[in-house]
C-alpha atoms as a PDB file:
ATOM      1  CA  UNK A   1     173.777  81.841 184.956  1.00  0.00           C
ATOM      2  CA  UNK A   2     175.178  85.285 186.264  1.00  0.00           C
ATOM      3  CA  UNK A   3     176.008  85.924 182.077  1.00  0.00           C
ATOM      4  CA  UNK A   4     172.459  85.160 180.906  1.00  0.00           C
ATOM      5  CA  UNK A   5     170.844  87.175 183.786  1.00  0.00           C
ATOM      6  CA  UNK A   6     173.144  90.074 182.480  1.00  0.00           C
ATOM      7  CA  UNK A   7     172.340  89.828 179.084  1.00  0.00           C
ATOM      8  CA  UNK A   8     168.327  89.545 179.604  1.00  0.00           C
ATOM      9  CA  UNK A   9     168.847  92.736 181.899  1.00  0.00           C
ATOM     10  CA  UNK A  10     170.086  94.440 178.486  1.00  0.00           C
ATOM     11  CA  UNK A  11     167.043  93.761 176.448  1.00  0.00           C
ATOM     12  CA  UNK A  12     163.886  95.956 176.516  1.00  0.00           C
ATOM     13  CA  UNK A  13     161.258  95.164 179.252  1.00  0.00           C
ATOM     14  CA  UNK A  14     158.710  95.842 176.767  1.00  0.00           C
ATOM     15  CA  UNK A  15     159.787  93.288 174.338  1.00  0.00           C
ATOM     16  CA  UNK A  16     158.309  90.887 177.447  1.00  0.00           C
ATOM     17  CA  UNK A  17     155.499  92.206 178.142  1.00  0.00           C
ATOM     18  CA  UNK A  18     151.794  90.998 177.699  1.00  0.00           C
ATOM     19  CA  UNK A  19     150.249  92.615 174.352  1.00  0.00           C
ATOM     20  CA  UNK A  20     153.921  93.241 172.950  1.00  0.00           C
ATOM     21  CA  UNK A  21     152.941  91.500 169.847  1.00  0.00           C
ATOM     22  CA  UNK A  22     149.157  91.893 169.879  1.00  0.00           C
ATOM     23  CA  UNK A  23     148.525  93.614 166.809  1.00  0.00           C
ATOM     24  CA  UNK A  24     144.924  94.272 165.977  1.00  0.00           C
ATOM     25  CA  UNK A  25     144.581  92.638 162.782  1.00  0.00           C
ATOM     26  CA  UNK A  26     145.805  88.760 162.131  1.00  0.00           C
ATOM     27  CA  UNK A  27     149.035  88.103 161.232  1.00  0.00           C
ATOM     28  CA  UNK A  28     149.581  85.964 158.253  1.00  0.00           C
ATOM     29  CA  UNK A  29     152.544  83.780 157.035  1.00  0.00           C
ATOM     30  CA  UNK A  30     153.351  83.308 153.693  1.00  0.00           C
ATOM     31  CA  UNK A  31     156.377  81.056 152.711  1.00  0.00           C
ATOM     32  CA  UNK A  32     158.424  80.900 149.792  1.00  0.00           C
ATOM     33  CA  UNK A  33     159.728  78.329 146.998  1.00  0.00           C
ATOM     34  CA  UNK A  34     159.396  74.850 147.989  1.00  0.00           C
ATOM     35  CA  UNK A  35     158.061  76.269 151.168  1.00  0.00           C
ATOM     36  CA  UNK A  36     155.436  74.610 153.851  1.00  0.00           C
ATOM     37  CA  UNK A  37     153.963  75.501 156.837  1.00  0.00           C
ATOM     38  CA  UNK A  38     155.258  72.602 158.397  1.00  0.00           C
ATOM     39  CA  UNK A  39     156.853  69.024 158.080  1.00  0.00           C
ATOM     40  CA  UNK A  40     156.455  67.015 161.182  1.00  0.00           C
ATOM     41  CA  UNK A  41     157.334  68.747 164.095  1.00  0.00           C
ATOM     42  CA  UNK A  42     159.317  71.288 161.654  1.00  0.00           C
ATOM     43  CA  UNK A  43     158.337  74.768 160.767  1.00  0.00           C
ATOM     44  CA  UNK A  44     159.115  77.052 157.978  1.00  0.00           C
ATOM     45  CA  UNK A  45     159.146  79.452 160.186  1.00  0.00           C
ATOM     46  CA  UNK A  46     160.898  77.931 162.717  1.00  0.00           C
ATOM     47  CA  UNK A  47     159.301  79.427 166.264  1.00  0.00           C
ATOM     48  CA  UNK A  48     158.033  82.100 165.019  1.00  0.00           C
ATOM     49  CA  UNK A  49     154.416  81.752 164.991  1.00  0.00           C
ATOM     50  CA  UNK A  50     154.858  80.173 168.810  1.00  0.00           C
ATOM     51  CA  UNK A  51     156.749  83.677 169.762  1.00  0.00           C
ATOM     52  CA  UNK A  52     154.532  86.090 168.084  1.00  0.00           C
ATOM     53  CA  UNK A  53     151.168  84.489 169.434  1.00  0.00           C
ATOM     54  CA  UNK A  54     153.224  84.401 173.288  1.00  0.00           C
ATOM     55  CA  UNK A  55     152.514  88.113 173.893  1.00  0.00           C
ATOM     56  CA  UNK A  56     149.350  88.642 172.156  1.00  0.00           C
ATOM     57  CA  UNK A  57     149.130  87.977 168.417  1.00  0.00           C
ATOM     58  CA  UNK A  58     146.801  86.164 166.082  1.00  0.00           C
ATOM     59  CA  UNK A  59     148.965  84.196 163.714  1.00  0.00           C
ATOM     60  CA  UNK A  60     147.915  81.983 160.782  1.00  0.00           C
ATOM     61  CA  UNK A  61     150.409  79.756 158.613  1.00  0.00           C
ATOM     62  CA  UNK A  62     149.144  79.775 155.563  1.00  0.00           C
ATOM     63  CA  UNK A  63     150.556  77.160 152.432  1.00  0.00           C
ATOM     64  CA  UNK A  64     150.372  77.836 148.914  1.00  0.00           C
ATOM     65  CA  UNK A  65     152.227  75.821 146.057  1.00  0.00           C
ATOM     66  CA  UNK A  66     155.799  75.299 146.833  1.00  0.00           C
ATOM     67  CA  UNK A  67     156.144  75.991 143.268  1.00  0.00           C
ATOM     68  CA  UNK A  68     154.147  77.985 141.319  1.00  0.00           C
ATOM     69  CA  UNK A  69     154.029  81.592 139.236  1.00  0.00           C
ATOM     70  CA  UNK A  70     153.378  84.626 141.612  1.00  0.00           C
ATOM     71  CA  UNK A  71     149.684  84.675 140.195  1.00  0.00           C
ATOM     72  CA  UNK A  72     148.650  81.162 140.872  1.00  0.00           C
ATOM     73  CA  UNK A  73     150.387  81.703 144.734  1.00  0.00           C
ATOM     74  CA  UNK A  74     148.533  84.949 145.267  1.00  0.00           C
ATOM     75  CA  UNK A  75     145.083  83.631 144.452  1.00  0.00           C
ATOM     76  CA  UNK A  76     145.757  80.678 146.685  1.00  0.00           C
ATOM     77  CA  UNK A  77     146.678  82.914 148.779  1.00  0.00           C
ATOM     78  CA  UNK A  78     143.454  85.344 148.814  1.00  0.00           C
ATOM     79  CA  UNK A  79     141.242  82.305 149.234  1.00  0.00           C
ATOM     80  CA  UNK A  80     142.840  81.569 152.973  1.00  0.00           C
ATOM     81  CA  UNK A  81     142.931  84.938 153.488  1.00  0.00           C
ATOM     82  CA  UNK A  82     139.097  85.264 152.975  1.00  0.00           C
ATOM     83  CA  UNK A  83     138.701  82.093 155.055  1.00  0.00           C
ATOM     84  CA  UNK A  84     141.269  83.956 158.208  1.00  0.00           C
ATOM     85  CA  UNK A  85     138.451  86.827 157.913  1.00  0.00           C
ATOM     86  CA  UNK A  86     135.609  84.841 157.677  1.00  0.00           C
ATOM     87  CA  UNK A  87     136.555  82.590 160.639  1.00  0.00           C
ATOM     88  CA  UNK A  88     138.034  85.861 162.922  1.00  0.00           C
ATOM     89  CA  UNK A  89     135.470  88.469 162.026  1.00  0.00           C
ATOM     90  CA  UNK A  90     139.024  90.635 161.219  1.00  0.00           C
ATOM     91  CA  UNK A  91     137.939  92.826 158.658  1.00  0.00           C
ATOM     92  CA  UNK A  92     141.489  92.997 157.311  1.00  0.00           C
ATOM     93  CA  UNK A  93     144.939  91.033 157.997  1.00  0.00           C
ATOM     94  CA  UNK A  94     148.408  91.718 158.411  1.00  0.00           C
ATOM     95  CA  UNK A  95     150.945  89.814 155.238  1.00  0.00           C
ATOM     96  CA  UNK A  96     154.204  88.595 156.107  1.00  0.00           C
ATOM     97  CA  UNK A  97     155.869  86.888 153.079  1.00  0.00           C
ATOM     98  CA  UNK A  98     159.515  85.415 153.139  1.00  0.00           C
ATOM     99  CA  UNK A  99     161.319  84.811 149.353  1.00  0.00           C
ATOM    100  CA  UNK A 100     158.300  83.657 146.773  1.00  0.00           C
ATOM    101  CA  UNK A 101     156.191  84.748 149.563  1.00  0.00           C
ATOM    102  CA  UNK A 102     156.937  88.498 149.454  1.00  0.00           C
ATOM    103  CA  UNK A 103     155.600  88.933 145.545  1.00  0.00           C
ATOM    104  CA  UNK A 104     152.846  86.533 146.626  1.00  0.00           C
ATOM    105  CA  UNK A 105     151.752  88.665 149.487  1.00  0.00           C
ATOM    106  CA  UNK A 106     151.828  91.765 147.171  1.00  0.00           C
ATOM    107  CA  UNK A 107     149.628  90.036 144.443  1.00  0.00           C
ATOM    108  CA  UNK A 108     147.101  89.844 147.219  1.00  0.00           C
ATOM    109  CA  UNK A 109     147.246  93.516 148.560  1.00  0.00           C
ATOM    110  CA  UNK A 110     147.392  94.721 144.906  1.00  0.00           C
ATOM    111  CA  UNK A 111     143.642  93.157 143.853  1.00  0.00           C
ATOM    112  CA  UNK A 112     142.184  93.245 147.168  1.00  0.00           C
ATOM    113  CA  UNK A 113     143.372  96.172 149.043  1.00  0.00           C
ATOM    114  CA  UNK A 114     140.422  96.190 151.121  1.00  0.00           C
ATOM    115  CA  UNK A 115     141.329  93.237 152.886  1.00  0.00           C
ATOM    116  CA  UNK A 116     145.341  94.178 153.616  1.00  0.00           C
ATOM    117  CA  UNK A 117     146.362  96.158 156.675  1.00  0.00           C
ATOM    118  CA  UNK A 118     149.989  95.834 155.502  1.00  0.00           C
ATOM    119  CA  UNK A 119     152.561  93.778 153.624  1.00  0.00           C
ATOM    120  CA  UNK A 120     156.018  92.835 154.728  1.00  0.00           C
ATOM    121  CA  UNK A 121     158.044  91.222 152.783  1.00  0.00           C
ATOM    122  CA  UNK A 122     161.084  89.451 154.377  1.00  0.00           C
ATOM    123  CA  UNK A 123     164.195  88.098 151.479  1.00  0.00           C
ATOM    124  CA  UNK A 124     161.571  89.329 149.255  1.00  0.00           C
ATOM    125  CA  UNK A 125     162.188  89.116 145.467  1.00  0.00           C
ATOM    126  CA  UNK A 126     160.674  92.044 144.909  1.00  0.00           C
ATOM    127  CA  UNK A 127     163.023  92.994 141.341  1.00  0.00           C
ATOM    128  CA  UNK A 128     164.112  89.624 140.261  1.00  0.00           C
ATOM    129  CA  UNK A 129     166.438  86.930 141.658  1.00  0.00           C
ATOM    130  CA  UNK A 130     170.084  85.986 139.606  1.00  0.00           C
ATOM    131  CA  UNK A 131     169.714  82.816 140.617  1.00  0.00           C
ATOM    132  CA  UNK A 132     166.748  82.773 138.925  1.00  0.00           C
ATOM    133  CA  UNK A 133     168.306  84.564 135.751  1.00  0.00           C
ATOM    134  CA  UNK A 134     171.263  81.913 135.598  1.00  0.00           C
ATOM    135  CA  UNK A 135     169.067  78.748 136.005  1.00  0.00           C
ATOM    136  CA  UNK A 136     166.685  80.163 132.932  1.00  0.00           C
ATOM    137  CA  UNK A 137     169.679  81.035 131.004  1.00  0.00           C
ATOM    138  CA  UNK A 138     171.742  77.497 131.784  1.00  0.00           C
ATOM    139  CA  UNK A 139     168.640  75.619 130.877  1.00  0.00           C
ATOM    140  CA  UNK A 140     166.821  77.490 128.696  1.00  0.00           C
ATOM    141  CA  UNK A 141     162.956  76.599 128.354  1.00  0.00           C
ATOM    142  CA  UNK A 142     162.738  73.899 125.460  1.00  0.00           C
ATOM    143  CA  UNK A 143     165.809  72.566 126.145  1.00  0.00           C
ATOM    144  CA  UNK A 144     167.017  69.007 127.387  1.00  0.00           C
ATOM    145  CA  UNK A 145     168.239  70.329 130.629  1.00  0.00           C
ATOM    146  CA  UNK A 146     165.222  72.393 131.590  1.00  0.00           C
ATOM    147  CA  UNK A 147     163.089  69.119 130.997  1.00  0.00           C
ATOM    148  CA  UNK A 148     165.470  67.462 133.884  1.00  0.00           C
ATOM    149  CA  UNK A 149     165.601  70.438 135.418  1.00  0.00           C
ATOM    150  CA  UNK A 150     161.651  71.119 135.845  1.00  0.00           C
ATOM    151  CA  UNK A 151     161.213  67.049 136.339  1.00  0.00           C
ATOM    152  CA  UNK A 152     162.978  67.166 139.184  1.00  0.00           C
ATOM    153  CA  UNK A 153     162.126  70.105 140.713  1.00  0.00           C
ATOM    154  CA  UNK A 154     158.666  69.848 139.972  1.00  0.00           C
ATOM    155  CA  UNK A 155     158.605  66.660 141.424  1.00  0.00           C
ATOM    156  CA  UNK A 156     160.551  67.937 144.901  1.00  0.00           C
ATOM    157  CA  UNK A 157     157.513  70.611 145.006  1.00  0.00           C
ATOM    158  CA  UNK A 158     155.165  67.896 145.076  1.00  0.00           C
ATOM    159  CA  UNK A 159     156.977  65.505 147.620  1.00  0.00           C
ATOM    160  CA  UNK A 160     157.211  68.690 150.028  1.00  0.00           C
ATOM    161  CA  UNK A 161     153.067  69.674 149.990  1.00  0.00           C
ATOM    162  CA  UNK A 162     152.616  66.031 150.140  1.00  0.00           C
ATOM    163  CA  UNK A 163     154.354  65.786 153.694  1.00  0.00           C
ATOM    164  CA  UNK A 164     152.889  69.025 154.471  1.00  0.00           C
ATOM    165  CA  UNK A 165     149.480  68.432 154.102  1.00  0.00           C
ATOM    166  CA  UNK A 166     149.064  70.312 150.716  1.00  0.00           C
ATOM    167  CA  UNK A 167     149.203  67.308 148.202  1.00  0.00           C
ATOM    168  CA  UNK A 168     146.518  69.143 146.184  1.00  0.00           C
ATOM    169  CA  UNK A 169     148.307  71.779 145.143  1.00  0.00           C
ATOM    170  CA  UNK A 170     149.769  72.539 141.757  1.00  0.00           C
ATOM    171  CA  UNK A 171     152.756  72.449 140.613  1.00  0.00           C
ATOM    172  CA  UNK A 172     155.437  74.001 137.833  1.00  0.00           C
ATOM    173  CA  UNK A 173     158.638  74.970 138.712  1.00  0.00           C
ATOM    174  CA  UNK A 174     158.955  76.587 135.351  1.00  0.00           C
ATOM    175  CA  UNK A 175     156.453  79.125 135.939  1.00  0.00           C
ATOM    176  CA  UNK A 176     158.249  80.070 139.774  1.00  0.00           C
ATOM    177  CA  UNK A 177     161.609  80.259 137.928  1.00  0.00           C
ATOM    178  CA  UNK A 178     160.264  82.585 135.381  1.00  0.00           C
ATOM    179  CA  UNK A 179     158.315  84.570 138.329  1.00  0.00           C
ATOM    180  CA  UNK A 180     161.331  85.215 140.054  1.00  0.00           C
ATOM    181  CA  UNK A 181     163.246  86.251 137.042  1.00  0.00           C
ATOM    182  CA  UNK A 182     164.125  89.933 136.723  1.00  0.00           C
ATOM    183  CA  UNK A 183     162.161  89.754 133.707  1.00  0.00           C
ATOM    184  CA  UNK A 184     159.475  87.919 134.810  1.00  0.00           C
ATOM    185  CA  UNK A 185     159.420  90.491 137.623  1.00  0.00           C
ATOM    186  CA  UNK A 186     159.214  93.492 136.112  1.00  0.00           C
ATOM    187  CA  UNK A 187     156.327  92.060 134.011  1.00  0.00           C
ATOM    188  CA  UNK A 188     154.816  91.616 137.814  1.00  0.00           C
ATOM    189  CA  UNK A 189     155.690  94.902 138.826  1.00  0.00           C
ATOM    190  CA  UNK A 190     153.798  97.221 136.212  1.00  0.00           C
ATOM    191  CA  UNK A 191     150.998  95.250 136.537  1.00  0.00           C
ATOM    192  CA  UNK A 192     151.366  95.385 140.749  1.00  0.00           C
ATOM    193  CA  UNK A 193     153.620  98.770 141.578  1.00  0.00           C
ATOM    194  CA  UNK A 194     152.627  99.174 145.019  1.00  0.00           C
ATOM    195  CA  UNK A 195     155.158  99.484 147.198  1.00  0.00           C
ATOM    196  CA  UNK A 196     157.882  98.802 144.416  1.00  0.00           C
ATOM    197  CA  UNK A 197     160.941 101.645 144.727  1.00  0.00           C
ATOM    198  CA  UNK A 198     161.278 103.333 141.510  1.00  0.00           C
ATOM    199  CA  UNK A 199     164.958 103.865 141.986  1.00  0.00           C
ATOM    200  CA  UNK A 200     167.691 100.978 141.602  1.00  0.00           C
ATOM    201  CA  UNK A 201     167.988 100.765 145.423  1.00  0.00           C
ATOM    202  CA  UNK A 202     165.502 103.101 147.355  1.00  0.00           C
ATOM    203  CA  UNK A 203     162.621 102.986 149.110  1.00  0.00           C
ATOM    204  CA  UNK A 204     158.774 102.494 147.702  1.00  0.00           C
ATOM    205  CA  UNK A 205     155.899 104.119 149.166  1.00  0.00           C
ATOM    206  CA  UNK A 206     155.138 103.388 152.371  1.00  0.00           C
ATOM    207  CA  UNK A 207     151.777 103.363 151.920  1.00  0.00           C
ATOM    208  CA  UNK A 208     149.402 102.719 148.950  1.00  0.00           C
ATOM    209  CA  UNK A 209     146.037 102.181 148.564  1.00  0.00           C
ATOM    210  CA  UNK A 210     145.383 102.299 152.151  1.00  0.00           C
ATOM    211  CA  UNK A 211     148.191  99.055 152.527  1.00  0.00           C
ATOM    212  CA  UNK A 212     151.161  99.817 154.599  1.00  0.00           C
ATOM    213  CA  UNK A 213     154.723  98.215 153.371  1.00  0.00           C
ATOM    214  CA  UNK A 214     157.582  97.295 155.462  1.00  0.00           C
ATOM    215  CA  UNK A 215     160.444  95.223 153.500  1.00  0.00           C
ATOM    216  CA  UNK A 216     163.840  93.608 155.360  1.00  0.00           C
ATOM    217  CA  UNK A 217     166.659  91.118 154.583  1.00  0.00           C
ATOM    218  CA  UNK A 218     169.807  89.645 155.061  1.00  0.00           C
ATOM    219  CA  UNK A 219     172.978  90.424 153.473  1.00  0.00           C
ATOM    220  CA  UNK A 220     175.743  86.942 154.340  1.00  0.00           C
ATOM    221  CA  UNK A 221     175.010  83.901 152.540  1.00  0.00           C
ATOM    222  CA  UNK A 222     177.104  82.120 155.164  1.00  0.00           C
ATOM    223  CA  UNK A 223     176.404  82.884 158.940  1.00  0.00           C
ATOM    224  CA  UNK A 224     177.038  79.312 160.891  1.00  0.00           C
ATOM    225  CA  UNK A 225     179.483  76.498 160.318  1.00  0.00           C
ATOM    226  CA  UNK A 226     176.681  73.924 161.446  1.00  0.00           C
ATOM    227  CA  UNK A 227     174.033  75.115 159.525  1.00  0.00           C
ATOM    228  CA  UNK A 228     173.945  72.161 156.209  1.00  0.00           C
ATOM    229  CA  UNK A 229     172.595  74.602 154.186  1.00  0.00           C
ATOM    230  CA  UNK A 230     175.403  77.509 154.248  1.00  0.00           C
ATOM    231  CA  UNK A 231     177.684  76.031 151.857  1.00  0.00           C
ATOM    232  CA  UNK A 232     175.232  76.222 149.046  1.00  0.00           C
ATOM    233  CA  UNK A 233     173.683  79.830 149.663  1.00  0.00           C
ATOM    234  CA  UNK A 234     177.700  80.842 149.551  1.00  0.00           C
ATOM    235  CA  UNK A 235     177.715  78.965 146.475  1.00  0.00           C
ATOM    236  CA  UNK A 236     174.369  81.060 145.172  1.00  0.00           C
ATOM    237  CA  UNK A 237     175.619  83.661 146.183  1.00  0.00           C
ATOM    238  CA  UNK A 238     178.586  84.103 143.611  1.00  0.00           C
ATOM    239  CA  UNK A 239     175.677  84.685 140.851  1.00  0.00           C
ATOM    240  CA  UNK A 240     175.263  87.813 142.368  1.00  0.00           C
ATOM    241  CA  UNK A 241     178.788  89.601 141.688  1.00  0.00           C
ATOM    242  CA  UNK A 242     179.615  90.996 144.795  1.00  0.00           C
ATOM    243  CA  UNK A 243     176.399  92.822 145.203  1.00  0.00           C
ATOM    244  CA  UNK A 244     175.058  92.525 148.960  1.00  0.00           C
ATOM    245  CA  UNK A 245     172.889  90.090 148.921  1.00  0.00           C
ATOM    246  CA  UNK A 246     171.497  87.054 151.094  1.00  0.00           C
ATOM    247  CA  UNK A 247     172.520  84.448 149.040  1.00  0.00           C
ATOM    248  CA  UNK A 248     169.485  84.350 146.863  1.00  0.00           C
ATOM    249  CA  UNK A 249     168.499  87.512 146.711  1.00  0.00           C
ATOM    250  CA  UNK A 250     170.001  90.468 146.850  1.00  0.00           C
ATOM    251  CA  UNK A 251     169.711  93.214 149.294  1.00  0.00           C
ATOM    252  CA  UNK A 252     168.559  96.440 146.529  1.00  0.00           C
ATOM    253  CA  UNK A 253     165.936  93.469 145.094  1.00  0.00           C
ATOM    254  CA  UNK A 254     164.249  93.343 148.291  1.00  0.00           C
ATOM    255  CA  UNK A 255     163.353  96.364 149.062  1.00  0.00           C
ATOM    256  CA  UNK A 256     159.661  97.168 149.171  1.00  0.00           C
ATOM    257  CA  UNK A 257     157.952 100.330 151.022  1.00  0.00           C
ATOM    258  CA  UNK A 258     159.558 101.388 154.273  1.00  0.00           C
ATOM    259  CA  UNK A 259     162.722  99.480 154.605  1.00  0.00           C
ATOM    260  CA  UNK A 260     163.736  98.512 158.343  1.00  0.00           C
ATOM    261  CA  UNK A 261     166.842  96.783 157.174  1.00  0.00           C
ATOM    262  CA  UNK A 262     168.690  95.103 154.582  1.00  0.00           C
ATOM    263  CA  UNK A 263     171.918  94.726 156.059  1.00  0.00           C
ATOM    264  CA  UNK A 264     171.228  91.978 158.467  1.00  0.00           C
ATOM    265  CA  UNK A 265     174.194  89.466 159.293  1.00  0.00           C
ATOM    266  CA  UNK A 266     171.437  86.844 158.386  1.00  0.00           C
ATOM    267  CA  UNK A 267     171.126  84.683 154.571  1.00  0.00           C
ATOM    268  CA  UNK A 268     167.987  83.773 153.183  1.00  0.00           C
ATOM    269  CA  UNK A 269     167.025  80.848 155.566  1.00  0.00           C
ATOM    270  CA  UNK A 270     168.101  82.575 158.777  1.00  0.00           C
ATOM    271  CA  UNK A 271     165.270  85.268 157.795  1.00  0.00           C
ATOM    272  CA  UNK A 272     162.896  82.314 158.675  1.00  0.00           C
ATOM    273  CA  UNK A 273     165.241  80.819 161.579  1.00  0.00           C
ATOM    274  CA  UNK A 274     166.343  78.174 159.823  1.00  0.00           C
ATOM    275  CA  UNK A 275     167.743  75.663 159.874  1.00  0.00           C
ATOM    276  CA  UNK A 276     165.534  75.138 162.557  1.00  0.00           C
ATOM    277  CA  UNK A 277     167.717  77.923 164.551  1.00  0.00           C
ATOM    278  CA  UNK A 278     171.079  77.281 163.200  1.00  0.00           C
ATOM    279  CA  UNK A 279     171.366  80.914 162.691  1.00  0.00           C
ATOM    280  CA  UNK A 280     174.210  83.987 163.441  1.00  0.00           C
ATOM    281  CA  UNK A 281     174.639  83.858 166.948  1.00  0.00           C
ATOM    282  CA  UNK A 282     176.148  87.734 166.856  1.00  0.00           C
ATOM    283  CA  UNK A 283     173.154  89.305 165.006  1.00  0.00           C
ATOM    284  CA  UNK A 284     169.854  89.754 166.389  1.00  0.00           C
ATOM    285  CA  UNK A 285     167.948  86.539 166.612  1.00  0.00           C
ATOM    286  CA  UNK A 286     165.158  86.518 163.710  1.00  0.00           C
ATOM    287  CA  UNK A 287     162.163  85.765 166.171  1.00  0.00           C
ATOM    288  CA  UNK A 288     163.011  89.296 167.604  1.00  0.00           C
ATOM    289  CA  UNK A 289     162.911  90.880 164.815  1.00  0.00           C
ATOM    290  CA  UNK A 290     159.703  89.576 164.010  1.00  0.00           C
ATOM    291  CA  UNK A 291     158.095  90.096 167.781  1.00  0.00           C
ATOM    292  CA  UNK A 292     159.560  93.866 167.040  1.00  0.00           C
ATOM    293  CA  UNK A 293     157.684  94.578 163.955  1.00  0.00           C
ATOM    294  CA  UNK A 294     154.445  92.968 165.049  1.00  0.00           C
ATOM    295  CA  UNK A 295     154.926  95.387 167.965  1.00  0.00           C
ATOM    296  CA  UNK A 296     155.720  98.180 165.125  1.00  0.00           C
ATOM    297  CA  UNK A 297     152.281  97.445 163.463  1.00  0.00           C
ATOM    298  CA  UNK A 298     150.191  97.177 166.814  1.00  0.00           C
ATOM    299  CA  UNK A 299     151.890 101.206 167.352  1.00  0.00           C
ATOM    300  CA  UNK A 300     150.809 101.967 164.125  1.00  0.00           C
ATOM    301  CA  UNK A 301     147.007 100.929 164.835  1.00  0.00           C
ATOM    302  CA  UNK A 302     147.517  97.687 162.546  1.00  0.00           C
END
């Protein structure tokens, strides 16, 4: 008792207060491949919407396809983004996009500006994924393989909006594999460069077009011996060759606008607290780091 008393003594008072995380525009989730909002009593983003709205915030869980091209997502996307404003009166919304999520939310603040306070994308893959790049290249489109390949996960995609409540959404896992290509995402970025550093590894603008852009990530695919999941981001991770990266994407590929961090002891799924919390216990807890930036954007008037 005397050790947790101790270590809530160290944290910021503020970070408890009332209206820590009451920003003045919604905030709205946006998951990533083979994402949901939630199955059951489980959440993509594991007790993070619960943590955010605690101290103040508006927060909407929004579900697109859990497999789809960045195009398809986004205008799924901008339709329950115009329903959030319609139902609020908000004349604009704050993006939060994990993975898939992160070009997804930029899709949206690139043809409706107007309606975007500011993007953050979290394990974004904002340059391309090699994961992506080695599952094209193993089974090419046209092949035998990819027709498994695209079966199978096309058919996962479906099974997880189906338990999610989203069974009318389409599908093609071909299209989100080419998406999250590097190829496929440089085609994406010249036709959407907000945001986007022009440098290998810098930062992008901060602001464009009247949308702010915040970008952070993880850089260790394998963070907790009972997480079920770590052993195969480690194994993802080798397509990367040694670069920093969260084992999916790595750390110079997410960058987008201002970047708060990309170094976090965190892999792709503890960006989202998952497995439902099964995170590093000796980094920063991801809900914090979400409660701090929604407390970043109400000090910026967002």
């Amino acid at each position: 008792m005397g050790a947790c008393l101790m270590a809530l003594s160290l944290l910021p008072s503020s970070s408890f207060a009332a209206g820590y995380t009451q920003t003045k525009y919604p905030i709205v989730l946006v998951h990533g491949l083979f994402g949901f909002d939630n199955i059951g009593p489980v959440e993509y983003w594991y007790g993070i919407p619960s943590a955010l709205r605690a101290d103040g915030a508006k927060v909407y869980v929004t579900q697109v396809s859990a497999a789809n091209s960045t195009e398809v997502r986004g205008e799924q996307l901008l339709t329950q983004v115009k329903q959030i404003l319609a139902a609020t009166g908000a004349a604009k919304v704050n993006l939060i996009g994990h993975s898939h999520g992160g070009p997804t939310i930029r899709y949206v603040a690139s043809v409706r500006p107007d309606l975007i306070a500011s993007a953050t994308s979290v394990g974004g893959v904002n340059k391309g994924s090699a994961v992506a790049d080695v599952l094209l290249k193993v089974a090419p489109p046209g092949s035998l393989s990819n027709t498994v390949v695209v079966s199978i996960t096309n058919g996962l995609a479906t099974i997880i909006n189906f338990l999610s409540g989203g069974s009318g959404l389409s599908q093609n896992s071909l299209a989100a594999a080419k998406s999250l290509s590097t190829a496929g995402s440089n085609a994406f970025n010249a036709a959407h460069p907000e945001g986007v550093p022009t440098t290998s590894c810098g930062e992008g603008a901060y602001t464009a077009r009247g949308v702010a852009y915040f970008s952070w990530s993880g850089a260790k695919a394998y963070t907790n011996v009972f997480d079920p999941i770590d052993p195969a981001l480690a194994l993802t991770s080798l397509a990367f060759g040694g670069a920093k990266n969260d084992g999916l994407v790595a750390s110079c590929s997410s960058h987008l606008g201002r970047v708060i961090r990309d170094d976090y002891a965190m892999n792709h799924l503890d960006e989202v607290n998952q497995t439902v919390g099964l995170t590093n216990i000796f980094e920063t807890n991801p809900v914090t780091i979400y409660r701090q930036h929604a407390n970043r954007l109400q000090g910026m008037g967002l």
